[in-house]
N, C-alpha and C. Protein backbone atom coordinates (compact mmCIF):
# COMPACT_ATOMS: atom_id res chain seq x y z
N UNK A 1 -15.34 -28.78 -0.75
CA UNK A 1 -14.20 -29.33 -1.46
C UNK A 1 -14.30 -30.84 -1.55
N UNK A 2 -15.21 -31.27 -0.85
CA UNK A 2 -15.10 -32.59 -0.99
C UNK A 2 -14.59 -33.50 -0.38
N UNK A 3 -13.95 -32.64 0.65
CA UNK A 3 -13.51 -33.67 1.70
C UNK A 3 -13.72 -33.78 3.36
N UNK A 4 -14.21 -35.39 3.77
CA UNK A 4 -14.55 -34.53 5.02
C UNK A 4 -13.22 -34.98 6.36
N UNK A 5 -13.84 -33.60 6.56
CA UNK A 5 -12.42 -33.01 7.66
C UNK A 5 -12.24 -34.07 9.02
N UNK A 6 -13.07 -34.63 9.56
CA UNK A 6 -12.30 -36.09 10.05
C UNK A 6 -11.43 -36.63 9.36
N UNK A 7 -10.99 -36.65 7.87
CA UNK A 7 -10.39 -37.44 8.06
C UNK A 7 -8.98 -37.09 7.51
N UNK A 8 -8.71 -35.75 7.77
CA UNK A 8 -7.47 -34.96 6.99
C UNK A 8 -6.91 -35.14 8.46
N UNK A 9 -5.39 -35.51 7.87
CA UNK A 9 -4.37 -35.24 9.04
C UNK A 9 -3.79 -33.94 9.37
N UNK A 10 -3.85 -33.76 10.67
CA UNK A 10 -3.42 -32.26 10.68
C UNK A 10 -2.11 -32.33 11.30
N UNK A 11 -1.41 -31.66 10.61
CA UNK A 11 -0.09 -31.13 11.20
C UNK A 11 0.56 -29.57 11.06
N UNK A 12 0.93 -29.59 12.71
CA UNK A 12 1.20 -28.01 13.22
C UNK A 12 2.56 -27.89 13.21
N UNK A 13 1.91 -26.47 12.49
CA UNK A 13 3.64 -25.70 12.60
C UNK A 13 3.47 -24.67 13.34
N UNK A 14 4.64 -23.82 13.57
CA UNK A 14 5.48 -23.03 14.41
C UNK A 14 4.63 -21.69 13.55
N UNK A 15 4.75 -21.44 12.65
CA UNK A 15 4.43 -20.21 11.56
C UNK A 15 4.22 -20.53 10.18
N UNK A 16 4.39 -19.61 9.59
CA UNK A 16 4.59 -19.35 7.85
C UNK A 16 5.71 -19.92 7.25
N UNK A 17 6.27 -19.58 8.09
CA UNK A 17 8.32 -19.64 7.69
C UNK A 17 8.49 -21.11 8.24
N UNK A 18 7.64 -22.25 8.40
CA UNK A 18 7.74 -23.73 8.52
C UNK A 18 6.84 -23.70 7.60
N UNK A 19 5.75 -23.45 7.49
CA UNK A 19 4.63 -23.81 6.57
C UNK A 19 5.01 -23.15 4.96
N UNK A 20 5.38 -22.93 4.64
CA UNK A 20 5.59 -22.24 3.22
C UNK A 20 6.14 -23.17 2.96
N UNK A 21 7.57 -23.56 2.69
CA UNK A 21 8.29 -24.78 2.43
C UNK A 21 7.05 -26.12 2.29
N UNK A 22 6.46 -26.07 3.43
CA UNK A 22 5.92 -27.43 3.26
C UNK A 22 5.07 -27.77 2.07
N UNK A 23 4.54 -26.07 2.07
CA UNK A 23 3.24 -26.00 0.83
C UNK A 23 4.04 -26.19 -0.28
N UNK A 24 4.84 -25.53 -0.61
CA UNK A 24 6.00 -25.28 -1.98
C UNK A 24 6.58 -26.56 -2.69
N UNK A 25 7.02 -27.39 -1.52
CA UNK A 25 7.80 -28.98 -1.56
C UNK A 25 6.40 -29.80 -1.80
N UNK A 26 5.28 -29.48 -2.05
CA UNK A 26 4.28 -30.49 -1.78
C UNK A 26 4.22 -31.74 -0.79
N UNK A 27 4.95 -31.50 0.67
CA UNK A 27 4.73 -32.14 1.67
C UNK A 27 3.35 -31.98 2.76
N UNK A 28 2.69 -31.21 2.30
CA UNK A 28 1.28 -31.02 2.68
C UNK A 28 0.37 -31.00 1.42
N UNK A 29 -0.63 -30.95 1.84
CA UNK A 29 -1.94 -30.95 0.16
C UNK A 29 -2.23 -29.35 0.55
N UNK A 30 -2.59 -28.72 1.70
CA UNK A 30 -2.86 -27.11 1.84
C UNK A 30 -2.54 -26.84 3.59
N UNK A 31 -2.60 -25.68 3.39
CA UNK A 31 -2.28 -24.73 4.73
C UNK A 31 -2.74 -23.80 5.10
N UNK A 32 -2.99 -23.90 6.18
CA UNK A 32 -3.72 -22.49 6.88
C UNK A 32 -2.68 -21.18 7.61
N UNK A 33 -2.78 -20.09 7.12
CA UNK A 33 -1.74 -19.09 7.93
C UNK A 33 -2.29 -17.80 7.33
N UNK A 34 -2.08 -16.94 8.29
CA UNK A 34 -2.25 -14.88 7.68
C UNK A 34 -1.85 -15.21 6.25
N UNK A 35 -2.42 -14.49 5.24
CA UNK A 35 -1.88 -15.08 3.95
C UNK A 35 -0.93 -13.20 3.75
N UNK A 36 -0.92 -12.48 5.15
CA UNK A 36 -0.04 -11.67 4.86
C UNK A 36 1.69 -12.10 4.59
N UNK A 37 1.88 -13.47 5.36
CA UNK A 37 2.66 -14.09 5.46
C UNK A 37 3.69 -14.50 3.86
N UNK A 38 2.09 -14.91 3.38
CA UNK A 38 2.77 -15.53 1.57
C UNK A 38 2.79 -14.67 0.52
N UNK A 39 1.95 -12.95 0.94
CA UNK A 39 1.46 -12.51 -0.23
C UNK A 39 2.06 -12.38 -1.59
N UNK A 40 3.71 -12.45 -1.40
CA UNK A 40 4.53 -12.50 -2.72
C UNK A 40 4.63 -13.54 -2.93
N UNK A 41 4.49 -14.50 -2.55
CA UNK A 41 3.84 -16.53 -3.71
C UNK A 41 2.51 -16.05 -3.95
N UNK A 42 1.65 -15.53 -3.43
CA UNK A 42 0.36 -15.81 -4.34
C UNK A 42 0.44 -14.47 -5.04
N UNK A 43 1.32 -13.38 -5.26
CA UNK A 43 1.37 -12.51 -6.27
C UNK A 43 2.12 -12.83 -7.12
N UNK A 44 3.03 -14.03 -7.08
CA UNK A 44 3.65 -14.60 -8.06
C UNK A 44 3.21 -15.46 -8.92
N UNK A 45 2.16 -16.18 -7.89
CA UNK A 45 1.41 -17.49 -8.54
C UNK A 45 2.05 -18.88 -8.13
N UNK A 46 3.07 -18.84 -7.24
CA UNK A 46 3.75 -20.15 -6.85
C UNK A 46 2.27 -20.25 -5.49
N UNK A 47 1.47 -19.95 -5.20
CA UNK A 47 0.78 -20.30 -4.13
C UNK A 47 -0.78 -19.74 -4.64
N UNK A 48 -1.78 -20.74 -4.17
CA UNK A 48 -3.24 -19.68 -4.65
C UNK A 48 -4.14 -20.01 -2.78
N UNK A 49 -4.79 -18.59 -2.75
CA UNK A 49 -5.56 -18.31 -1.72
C UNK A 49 -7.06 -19.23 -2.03
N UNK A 50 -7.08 -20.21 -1.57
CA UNK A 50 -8.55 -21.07 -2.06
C UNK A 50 -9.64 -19.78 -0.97
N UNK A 51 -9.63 -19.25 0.08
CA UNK A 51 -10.82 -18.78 0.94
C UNK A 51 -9.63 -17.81 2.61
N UNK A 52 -10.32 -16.55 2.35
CA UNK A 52 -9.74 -15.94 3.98
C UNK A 52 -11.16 -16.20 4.61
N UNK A 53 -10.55 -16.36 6.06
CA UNK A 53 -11.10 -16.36 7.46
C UNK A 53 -11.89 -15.38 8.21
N UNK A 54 -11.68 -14.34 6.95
CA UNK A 54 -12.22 -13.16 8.18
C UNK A 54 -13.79 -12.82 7.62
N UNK A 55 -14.54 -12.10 8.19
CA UNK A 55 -15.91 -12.05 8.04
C UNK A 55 -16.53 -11.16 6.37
N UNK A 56 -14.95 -10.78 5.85
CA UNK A 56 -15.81 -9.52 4.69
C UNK A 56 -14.27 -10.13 3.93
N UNK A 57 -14.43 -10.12 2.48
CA UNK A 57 -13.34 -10.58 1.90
C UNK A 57 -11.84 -9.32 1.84
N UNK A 58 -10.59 -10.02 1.62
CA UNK A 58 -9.93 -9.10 1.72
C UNK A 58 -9.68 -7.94 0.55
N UNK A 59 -9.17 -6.76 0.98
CA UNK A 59 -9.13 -5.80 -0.04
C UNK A 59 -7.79 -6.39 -1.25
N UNK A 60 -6.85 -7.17 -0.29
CA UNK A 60 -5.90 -7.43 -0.87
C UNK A 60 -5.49 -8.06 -1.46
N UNK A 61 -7.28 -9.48 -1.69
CA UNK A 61 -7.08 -10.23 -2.26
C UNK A 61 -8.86 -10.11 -2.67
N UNK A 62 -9.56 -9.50 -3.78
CA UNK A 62 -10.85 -9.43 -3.97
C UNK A 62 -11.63 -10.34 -4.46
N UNK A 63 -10.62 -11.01 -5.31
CA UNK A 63 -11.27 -12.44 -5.58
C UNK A 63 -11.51 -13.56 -4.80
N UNK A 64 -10.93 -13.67 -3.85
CA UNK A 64 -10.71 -14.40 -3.16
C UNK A 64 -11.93 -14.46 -2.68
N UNK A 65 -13.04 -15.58 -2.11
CA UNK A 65 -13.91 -15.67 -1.18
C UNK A 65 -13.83 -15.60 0.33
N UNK A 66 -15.08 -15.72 1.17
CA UNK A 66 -14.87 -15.94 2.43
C UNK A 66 -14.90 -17.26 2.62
N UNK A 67 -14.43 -17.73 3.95
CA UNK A 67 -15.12 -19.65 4.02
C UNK A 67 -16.94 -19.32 3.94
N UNK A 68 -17.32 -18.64 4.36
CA UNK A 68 -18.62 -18.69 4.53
C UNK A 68 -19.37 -18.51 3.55
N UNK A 69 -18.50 -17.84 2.25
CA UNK A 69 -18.81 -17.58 0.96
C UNK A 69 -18.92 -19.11 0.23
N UNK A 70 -17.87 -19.53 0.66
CA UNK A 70 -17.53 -21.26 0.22
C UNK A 70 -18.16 -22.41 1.06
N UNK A 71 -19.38 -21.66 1.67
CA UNK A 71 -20.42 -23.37 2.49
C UNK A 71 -19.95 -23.63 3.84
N UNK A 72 -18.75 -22.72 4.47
CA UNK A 72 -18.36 -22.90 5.79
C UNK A 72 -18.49 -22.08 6.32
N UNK A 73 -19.63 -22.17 7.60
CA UNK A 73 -19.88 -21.35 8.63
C UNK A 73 -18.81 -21.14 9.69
N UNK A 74 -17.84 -20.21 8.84
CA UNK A 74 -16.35 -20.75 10.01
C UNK A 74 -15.73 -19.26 9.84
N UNK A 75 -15.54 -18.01 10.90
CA UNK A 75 -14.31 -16.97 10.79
C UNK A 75 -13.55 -17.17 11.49
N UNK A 76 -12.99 -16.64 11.32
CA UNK A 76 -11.24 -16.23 12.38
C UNK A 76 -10.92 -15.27 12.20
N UNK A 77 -9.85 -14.61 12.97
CA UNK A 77 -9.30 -13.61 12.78
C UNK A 77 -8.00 -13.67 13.02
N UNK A 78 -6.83 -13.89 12.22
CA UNK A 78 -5.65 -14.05 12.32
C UNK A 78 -4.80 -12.45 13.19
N UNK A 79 -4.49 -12.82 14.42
CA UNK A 79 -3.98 -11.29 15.15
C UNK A 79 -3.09 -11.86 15.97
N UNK A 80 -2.29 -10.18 15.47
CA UNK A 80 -0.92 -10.51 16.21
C UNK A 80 -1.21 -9.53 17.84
N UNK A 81 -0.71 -9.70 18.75
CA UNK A 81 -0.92 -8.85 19.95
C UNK A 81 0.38 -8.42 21.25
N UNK A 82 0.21 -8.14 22.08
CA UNK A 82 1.12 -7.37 22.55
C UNK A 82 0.76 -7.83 24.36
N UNK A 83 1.07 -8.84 24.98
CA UNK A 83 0.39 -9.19 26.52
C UNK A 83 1.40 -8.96 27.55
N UNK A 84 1.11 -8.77 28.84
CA UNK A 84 2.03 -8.30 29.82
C UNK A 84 1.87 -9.32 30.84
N UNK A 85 2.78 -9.67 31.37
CA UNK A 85 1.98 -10.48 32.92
C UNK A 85 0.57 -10.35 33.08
N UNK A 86 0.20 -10.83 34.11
CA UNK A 86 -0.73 -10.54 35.03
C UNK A 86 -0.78 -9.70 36.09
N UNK A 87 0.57 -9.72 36.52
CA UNK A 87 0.72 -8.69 37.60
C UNK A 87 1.57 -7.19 37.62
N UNK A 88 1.39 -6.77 36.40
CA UNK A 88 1.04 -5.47 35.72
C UNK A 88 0.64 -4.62 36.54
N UNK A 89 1.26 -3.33 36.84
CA UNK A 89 0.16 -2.44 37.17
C UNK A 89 -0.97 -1.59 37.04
N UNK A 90 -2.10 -1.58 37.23
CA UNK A 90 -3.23 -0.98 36.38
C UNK A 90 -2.41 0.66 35.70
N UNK A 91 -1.60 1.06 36.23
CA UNK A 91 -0.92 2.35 35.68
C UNK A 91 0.02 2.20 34.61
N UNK A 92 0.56 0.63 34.85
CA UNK A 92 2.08 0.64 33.68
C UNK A 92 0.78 0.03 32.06
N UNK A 93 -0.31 -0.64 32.86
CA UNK A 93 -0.95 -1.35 31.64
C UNK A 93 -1.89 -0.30 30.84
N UNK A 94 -1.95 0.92 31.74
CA UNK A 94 -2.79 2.01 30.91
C UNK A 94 -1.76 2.69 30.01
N UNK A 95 -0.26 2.38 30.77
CA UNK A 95 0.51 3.04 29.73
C UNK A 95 0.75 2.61 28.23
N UNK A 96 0.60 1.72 28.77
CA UNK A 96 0.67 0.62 27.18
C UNK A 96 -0.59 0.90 26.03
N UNK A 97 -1.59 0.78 27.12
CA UNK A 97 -2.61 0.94 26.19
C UNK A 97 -2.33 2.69 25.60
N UNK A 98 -2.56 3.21 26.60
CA UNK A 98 -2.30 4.99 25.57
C UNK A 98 -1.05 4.67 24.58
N UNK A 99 -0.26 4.33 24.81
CA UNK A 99 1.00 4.47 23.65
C UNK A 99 0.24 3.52 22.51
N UNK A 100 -0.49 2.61 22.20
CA UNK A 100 -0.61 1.60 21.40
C UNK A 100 -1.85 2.32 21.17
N UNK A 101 -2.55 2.62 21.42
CA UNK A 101 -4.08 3.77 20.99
C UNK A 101 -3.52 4.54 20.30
N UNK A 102 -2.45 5.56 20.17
CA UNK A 102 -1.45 6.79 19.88
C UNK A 102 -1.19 6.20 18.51
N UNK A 103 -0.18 5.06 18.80
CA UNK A 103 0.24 4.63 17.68
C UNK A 103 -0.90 4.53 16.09
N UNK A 104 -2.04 3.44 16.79
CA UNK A 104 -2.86 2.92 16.10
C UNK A 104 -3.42 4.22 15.42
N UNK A 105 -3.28 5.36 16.16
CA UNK A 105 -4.31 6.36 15.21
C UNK A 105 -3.04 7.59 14.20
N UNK A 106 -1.79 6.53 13.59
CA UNK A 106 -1.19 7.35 12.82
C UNK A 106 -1.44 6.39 11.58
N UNK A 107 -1.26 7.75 10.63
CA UNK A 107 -1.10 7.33 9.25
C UNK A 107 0.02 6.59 9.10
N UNK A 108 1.18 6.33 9.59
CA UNK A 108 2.00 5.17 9.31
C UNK A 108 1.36 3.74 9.84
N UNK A 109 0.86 3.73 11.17
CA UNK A 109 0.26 2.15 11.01
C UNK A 109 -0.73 2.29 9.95
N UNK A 110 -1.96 2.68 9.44
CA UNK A 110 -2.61 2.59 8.79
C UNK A 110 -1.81 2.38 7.10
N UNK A 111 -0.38 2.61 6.99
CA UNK A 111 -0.38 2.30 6.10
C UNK A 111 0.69 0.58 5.94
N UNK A 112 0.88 0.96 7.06
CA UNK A 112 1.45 -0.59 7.60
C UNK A 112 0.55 -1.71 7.34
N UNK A 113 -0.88 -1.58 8.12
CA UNK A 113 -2.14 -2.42 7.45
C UNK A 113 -2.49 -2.52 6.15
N UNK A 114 -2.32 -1.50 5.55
CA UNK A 114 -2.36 -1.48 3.83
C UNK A 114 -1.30 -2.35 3.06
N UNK A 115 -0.13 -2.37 3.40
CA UNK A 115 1.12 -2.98 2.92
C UNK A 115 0.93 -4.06 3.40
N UNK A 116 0.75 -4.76 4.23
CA UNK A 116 0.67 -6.13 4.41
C UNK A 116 -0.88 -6.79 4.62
N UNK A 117 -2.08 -5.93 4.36
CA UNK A 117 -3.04 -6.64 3.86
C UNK A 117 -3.87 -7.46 5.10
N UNK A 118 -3.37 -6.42 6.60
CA UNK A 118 -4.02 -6.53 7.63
C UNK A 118 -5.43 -6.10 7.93
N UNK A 119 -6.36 -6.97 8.44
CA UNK A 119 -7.42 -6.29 8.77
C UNK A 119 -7.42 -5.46 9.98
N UNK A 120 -8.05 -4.51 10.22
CA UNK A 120 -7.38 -2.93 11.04
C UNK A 120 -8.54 -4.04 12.83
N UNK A 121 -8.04 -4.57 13.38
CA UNK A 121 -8.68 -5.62 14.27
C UNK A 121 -8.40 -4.90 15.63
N UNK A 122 -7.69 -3.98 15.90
CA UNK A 122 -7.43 -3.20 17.13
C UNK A 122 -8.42 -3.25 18.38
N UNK A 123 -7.82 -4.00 19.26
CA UNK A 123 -8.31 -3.94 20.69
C UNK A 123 -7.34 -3.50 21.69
N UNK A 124 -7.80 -3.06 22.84
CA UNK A 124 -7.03 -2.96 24.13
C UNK A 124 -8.01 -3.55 25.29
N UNK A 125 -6.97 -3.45 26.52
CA UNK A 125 -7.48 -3.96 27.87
C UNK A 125 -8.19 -5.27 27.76
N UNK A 126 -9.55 -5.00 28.47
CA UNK A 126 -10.29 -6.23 28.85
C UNK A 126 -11.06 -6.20 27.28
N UNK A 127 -11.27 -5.92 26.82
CA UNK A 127 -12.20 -6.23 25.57
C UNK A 127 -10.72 -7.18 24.36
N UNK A 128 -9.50 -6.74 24.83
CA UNK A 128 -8.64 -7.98 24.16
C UNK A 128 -8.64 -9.26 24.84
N UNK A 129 -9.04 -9.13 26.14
CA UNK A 129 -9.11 -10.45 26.52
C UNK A 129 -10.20 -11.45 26.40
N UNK A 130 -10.98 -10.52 26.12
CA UNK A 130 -12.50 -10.98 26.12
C UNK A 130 -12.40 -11.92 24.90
N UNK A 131 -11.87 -10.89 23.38
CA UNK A 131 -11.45 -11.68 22.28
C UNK A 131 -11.02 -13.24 22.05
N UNK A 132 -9.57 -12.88 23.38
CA UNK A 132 -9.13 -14.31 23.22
C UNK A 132 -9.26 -15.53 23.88
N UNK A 133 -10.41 -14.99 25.08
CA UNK A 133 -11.02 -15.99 25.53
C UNK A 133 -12.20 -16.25 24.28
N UNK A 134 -12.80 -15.59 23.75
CA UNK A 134 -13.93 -16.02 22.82
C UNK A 134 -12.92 -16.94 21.54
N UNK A 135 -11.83 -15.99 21.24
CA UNK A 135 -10.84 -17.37 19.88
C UNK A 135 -10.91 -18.53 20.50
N UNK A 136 -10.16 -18.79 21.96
CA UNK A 136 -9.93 -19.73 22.16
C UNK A 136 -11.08 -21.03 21.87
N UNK A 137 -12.27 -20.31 22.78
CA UNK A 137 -13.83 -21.42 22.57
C UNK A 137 -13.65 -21.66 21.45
N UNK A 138 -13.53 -20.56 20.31
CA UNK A 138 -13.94 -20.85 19.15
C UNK A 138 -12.88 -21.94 18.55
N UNK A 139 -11.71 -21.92 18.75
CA UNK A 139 -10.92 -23.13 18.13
C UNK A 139 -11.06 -24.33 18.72
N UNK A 140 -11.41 -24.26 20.50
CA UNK A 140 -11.32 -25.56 20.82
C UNK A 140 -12.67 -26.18 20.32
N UNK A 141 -13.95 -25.54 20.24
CA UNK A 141 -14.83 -25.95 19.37
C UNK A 141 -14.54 -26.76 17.81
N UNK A 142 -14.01 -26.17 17.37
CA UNK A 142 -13.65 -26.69 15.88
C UNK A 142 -12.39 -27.80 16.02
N UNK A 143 -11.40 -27.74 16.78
CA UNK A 143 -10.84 -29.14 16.90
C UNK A 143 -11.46 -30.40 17.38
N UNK A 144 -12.61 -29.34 18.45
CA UNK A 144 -13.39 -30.67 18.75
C UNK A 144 -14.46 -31.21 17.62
N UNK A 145 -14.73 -30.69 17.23
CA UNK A 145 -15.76 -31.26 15.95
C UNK A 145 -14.90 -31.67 14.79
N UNK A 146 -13.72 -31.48 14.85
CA UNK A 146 -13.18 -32.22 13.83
C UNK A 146 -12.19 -33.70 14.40
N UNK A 147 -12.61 -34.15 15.40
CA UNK A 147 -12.39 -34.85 15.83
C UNK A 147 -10.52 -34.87 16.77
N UNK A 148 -10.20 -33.65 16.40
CA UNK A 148 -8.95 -33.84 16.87
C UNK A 148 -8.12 -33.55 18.48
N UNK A 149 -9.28 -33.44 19.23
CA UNK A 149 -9.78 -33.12 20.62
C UNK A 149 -10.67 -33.73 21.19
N UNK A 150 -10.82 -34.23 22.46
CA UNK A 150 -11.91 -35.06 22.90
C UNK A 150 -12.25 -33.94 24.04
């Protein structure tokens, strides 16, 4: 795009529901968020998807590129999740997981992911944590190379 990312100011919001306004009012130049968030502005056309984050483009948006499609070696995976303490019991946290395994394998979530244009990203236990210790590297990496972290 032409611009390099040192030197864009970044400012954080809370969600979508701060960030939409900002995009809309032209108090930002662009924004990053689940674009499940906007999908009726960019099916309206008050908003356009320049690139998603995730590794294969979305079904819900086909035109749309990847960043990696667009010269940036960069994914993400925008996910919502479900965490308990720490001091959980290995019995109450298996319960969770079977009910949320259960869930995940009905045709109503699957069409829940369809309607809002989720990628089907389902983890449990230690392999979710594993995830968000690996997001985390991965963002503090990229704030740090964009200078906004030392």
């Amino acid at each position: 795009a032409g611009i390099d990312p040192t030197k864009v100011s970044y400012i954080s919001y809370d969600g979508g529901g701060e960030l939409l306004p900002a995009v809309l009012g032209n108090k930002i130049a662009f924004g990053a968020s689940g674009f499940g968030e906007f999908l009726e502005q960019v099916k309206s056309g008050s908003i356009r998807v320049l690139a998603v984050t995730s590794e294969k483009r979305v079904d819900a948006l086909p035109d749309v590129p990847t960043m990696k499609e667009s010269g940036i070696d960069f994914t993400f995976t925008n996910w919502r999740g479900i965490v308990a303490p720490p001091e959980i019991s290995a019995g109450d946290k298996q319960v969770w997981i079977d009910a949320l395994t259960k869930m995940h394998g009905t045709d109503a979530w699957k069409a829940e992911l369809e309607k809002r244009g989720w990628t089907d990203a389902f983890e449990t236990g230690d392999t979710f944590g594993t995830f968000l210790k690996d997001q985390d590297t991965a963002v503090a990496d990229i704030l740090k190379g964009l200078g906004l972290t030392s």
